[in-house]
C-alpha atoms as a PDB file:
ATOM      1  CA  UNK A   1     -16.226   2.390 -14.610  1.00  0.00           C
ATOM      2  CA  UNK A   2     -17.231  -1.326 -13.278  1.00  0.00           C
ATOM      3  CA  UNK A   3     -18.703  -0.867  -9.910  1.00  0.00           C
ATOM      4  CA  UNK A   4     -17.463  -3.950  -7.287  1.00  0.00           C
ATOM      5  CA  UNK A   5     -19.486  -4.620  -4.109  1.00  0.00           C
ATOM      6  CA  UNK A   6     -18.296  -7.140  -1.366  1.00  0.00           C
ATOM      7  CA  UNK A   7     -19.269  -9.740   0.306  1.00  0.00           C
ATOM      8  CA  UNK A   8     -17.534 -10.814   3.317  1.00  0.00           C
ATOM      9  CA  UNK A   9     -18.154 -12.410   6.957  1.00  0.00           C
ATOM     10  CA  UNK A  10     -14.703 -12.224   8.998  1.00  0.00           C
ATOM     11  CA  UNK A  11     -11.729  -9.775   9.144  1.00  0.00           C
ATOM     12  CA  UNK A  12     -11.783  -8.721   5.554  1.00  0.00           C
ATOM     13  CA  UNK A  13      -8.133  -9.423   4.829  1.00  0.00           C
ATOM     14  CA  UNK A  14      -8.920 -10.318   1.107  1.00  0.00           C
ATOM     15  CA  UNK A  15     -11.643  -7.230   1.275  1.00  0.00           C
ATOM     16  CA  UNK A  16      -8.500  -4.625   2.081  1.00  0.00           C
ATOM     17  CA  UNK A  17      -6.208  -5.957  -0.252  1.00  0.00           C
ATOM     18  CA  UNK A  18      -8.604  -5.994  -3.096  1.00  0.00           C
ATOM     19  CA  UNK A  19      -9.994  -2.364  -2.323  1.00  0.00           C
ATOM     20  CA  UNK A  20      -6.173  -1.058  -2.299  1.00  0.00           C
ATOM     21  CA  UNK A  21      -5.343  -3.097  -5.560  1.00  0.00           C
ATOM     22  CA  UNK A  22      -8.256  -0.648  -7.308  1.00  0.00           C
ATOM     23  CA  UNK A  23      -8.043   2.443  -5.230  1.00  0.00           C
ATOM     24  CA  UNK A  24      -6.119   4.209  -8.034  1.00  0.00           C
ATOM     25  CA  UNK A  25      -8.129   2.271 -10.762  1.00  0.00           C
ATOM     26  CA  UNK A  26     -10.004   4.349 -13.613  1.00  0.00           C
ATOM     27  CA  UNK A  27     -11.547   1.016 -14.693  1.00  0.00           C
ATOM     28  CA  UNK A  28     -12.796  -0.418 -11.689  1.00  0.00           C
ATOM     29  CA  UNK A  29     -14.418   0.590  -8.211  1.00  0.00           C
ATOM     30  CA  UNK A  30     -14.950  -1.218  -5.506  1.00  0.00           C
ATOM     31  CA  UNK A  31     -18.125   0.530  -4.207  1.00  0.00           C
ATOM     32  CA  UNK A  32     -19.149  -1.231  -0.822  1.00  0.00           C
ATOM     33  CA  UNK A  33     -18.514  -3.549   1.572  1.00  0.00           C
ATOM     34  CA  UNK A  34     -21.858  -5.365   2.808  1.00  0.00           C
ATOM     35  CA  UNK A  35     -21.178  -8.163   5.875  1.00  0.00           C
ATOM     36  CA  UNK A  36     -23.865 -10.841   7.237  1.00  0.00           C
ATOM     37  CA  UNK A  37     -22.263 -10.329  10.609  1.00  0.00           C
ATOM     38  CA  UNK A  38     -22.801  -6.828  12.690  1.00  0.00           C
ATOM     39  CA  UNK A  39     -19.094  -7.191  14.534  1.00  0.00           C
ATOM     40  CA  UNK A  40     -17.452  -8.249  11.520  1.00  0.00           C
ATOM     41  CA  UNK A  41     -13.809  -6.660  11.493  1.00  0.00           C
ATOM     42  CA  UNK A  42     -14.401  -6.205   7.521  1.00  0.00           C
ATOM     43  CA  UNK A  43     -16.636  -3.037   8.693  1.00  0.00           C
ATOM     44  CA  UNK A  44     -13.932  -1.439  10.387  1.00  0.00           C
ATOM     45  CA  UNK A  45     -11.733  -2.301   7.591  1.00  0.00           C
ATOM     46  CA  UNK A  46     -14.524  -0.675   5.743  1.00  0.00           C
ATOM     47  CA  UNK A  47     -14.211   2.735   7.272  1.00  0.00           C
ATOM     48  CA  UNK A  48     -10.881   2.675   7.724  1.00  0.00           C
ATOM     49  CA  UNK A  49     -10.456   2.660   3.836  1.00  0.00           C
ATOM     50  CA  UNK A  50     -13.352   5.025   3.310  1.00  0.00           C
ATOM     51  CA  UNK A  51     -15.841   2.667   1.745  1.00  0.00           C
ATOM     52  CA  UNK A  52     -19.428   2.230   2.771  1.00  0.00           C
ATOM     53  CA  UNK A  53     -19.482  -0.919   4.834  1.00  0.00           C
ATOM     54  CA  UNK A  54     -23.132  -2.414   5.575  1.00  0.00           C
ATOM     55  CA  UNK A  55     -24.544  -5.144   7.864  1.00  0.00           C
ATOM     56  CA  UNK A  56     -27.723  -7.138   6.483  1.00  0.00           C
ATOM     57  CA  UNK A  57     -29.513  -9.729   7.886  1.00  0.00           C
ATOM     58  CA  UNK A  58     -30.511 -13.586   7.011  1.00  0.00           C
ATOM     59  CA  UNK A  59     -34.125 -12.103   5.475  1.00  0.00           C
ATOM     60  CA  UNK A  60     -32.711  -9.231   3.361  1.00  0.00           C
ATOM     61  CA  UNK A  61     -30.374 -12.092   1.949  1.00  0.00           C
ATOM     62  CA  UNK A  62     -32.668 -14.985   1.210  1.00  0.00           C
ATOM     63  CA  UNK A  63     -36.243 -13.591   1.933  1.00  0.00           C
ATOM     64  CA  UNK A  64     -36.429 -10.737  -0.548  1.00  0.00           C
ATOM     65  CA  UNK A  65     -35.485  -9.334  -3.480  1.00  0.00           C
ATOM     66  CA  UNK A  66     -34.230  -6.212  -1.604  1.00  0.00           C
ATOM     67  CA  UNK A  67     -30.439  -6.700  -2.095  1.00  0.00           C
ATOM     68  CA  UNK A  68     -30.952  -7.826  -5.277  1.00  0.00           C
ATOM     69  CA  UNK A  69     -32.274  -4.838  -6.155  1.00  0.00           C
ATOM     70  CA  UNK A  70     -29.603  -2.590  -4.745  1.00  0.00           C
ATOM     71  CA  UNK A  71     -27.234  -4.507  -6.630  1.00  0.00           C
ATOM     72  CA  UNK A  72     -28.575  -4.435  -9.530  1.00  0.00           C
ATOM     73  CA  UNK A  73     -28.501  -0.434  -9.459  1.00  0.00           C
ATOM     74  CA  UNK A  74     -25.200  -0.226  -8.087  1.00  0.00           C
ATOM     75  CA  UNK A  75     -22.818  -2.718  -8.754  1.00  0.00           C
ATOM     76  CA  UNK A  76     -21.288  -5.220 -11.753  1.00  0.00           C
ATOM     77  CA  UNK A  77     -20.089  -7.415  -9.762  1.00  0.00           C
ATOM     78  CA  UNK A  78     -20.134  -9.433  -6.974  1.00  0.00           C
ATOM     79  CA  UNK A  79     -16.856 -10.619  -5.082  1.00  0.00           C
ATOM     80  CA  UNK A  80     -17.021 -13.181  -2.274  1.00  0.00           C
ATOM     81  CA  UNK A  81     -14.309 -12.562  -0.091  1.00  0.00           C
ATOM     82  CA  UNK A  82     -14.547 -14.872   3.282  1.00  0.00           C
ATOM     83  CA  UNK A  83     -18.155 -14.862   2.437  1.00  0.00           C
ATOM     84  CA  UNK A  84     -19.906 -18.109   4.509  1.00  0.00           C
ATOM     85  CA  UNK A  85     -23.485 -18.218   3.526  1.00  0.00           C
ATOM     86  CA  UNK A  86     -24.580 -19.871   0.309  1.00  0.00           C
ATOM     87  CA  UNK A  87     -25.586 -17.176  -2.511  1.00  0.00           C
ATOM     88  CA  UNK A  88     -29.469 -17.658  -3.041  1.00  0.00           C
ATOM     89  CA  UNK A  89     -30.648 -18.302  -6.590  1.00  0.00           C
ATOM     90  CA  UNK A  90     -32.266 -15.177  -7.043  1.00  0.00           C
ATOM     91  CA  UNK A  91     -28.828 -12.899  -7.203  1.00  0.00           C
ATOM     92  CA  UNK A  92     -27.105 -15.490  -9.273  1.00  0.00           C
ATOM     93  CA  UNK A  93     -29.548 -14.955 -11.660  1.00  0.00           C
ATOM     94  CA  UNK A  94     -29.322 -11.876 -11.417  1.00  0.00           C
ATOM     95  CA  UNK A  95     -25.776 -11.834 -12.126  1.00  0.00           C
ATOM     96  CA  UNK A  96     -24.476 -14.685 -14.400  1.00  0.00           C
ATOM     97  CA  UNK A  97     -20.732 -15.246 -13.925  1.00  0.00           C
ATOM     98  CA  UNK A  98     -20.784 -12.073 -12.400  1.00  0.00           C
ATOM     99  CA  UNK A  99     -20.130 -13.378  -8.666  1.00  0.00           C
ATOM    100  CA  UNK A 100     -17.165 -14.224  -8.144  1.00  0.00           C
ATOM    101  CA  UNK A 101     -15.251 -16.157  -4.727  1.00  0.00           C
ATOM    102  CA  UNK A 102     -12.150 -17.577  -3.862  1.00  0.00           C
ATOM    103  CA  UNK A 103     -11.401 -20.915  -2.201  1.00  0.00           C
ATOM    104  CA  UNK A 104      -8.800 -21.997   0.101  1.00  0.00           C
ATOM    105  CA  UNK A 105      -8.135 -25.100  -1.680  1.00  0.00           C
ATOM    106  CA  UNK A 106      -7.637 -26.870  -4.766  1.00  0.00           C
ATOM    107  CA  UNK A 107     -10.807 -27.712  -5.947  1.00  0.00           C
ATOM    108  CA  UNK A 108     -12.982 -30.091  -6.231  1.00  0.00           C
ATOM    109  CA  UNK A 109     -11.003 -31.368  -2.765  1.00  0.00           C
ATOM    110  CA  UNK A 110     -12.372 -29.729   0.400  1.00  0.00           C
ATOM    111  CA  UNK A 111     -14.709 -27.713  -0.893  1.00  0.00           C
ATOM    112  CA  UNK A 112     -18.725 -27.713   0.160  1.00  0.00           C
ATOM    113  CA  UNK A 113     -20.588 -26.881   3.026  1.00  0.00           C
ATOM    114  CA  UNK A 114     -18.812 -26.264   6.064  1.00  0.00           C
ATOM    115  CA  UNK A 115     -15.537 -26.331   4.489  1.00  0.00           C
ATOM    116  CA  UNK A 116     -14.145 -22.759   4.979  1.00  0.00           C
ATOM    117  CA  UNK A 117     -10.663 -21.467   6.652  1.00  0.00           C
ATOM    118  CA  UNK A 118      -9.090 -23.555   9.117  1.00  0.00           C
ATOM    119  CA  UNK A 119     -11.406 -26.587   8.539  1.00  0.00           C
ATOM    120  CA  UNK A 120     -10.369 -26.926   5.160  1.00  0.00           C
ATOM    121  CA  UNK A 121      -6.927 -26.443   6.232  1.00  0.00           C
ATOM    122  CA  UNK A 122      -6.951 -28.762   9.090  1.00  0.00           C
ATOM    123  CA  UNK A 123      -8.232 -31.381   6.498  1.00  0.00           C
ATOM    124  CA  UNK A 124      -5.476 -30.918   4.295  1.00  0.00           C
ATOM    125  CA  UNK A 125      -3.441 -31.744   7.387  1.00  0.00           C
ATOM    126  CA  UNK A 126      -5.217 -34.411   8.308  1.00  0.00           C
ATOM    127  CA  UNK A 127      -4.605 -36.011   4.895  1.00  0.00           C
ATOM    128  CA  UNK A 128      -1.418 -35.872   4.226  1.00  0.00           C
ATOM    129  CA  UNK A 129      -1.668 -33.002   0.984  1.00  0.00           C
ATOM    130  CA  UNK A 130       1.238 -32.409  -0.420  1.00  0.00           C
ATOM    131  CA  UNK A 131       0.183 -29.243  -1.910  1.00  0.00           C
ATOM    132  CA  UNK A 132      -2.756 -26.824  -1.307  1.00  0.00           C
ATOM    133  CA  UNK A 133      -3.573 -23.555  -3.222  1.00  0.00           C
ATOM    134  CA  UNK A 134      -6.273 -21.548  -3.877  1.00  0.00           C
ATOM    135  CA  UNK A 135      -9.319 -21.276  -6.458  1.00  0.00           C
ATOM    136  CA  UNK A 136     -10.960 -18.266  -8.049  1.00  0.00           C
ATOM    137  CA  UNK A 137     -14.245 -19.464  -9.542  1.00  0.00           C
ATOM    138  CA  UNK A 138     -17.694 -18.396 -10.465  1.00  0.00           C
ATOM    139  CA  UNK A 139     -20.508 -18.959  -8.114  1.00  0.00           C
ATOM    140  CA  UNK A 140     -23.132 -21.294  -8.493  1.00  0.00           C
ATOM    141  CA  UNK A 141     -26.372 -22.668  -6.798  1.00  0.00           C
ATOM    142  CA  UNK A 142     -24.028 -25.357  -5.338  1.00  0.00           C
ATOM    143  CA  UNK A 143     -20.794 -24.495  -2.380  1.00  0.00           C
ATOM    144  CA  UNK A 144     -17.692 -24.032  -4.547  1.00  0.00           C
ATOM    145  CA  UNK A 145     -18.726 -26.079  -7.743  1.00  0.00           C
ATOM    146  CA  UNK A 146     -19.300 -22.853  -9.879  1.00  0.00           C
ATOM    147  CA  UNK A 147     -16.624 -23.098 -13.045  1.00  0.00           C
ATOM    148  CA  UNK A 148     -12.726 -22.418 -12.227  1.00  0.00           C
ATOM    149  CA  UNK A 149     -11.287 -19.074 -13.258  1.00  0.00           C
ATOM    150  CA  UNK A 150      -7.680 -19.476 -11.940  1.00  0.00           C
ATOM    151  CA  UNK A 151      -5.876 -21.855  -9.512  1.00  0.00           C
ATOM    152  CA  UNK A 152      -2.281 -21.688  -8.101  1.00  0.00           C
ATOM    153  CA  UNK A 153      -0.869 -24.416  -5.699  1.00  0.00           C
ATOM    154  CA  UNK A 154       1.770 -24.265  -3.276  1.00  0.00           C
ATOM    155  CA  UNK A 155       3.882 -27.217  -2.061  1.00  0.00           C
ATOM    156  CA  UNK A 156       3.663 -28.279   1.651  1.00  0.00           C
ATOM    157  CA  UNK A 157       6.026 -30.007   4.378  1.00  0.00           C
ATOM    158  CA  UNK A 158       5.027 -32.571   6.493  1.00  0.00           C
ATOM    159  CA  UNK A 159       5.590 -30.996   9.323  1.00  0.00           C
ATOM    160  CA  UNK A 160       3.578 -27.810   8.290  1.00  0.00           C
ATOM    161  CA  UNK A 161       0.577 -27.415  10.785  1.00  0.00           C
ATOM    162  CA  UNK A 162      -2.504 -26.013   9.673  1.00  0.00           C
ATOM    163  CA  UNK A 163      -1.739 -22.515  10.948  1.00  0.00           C
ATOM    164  CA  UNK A 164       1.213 -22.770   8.619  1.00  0.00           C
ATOM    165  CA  UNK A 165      -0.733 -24.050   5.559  1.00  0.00           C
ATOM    166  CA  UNK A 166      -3.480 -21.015   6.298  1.00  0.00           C
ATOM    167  CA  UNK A 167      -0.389 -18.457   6.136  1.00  0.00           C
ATOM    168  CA  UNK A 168       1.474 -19.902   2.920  1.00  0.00           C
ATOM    169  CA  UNK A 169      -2.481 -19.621   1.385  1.00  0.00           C
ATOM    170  CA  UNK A 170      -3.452 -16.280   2.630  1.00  0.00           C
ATOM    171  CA  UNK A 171       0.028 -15.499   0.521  1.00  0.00           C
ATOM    172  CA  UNK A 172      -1.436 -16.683  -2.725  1.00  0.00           C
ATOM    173  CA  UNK A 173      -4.698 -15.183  -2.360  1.00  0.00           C
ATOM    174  CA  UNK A 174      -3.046 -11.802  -1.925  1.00  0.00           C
ATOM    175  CA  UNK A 175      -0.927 -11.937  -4.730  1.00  0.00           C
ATOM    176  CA  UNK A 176      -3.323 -13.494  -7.064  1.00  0.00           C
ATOM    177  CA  UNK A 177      -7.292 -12.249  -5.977  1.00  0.00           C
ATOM    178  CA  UNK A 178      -7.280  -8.815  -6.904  1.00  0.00           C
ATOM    179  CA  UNK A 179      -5.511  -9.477 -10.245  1.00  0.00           C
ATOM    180  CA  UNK A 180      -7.806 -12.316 -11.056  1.00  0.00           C
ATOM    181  CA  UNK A 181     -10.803 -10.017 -10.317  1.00  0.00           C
ATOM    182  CA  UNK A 182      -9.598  -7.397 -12.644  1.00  0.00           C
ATOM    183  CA  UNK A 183      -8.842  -9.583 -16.027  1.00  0.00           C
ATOM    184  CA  UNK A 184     -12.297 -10.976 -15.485  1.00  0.00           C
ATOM    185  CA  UNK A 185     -13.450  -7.444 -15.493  1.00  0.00           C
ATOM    186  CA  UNK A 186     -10.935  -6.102 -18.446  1.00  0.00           C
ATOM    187  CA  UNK A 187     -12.031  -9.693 -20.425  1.00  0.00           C
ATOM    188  CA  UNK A 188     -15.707  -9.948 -19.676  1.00  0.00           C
ATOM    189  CA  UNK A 189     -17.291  -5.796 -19.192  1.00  0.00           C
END
């Protein structure tokens, strides 16, 4: 059984639909749900769906090898799912192309620091896209340049706000996260 723990920072829309994709899974577990936020939504997600959920602060993360530790007992792999802090080098290593996050864009366009949920979809706006989508990729020592693992696009209107370009998104990473995550798994052990 491949043991999943995630990371996420918001509501934990992505986090739900990913723990019901492998609720009836012999394969695959998701085991936890850690946040870096202590009224995250993901945690009552989290105990709604009767998986651990656990808050963690900015040291645990980035000034010790703690977590690193736990997750190198516990899990397999690592799944970024709304996840806004930067992954420190010391759990990458720890788990090469084993982390795993999802972008709400096509990338390389609007991705980086800062750019996360309605920014990046307010840019795409802004600009004039005439498509958006999503991409699944591994997770590097740099914001969203780890290598691709999947992207699908979706066309837009010119008169969709960014409210409407967030929706027809969330959409794609619904249908396709969860399924991405598990032929990584099935492909890679």
């Amino acid at each position: 059984m491949k043991r999943i723990i995630i990371l996420a920072s918001g509501s934990g829309s992505n986090a739900e639909n990913i723990i019901k994709h492998f609720e009836n899974s012999n394969l695959i577990s998701v085991i936890q749900i850690l946040t870096n936020k202590k009224d995250a939504k993901v945690l009552e997600r989290a105990k709604r769906l009767k998986v651990s959920g656990v808050h963690f602060s900015r040291d645990d993360f980035y000034k010790s090898d703690k977590l690193v530790e736990e997750f190198k007992k516990n899990a397999d792999y690592i799944i970024l799912a709304g996840f806004l802090w930067k992954v420190p080098q010391n759990l990458i290593d720890a788990f090469p192309n084993k982390i795993i996050n999802i972008h709400p864009a096509l990338l390389p366009k609007y991705g980086g620091k800062g750019m996360y949920g309605m920014n990046v979809h307010k840019s795409v706006v802004e600009n004039k896209e005439k498509e958006s989508g999503i991409t699944i990729h591994y997770v590097n020592e740099n914001y969203d340049e780890g290598a691709i693992i999947f992207q699908a696009k979706v066309a837009l209107e010119p008169s969709d706000s960014p409210e409407d370009v967030a929706q027809k998104i969330h959409e794609l990473e619904y249908a396709h996260f969860p399924k991405v995550i598990e032929e990584v798994i099935l492909q890679n052990g």
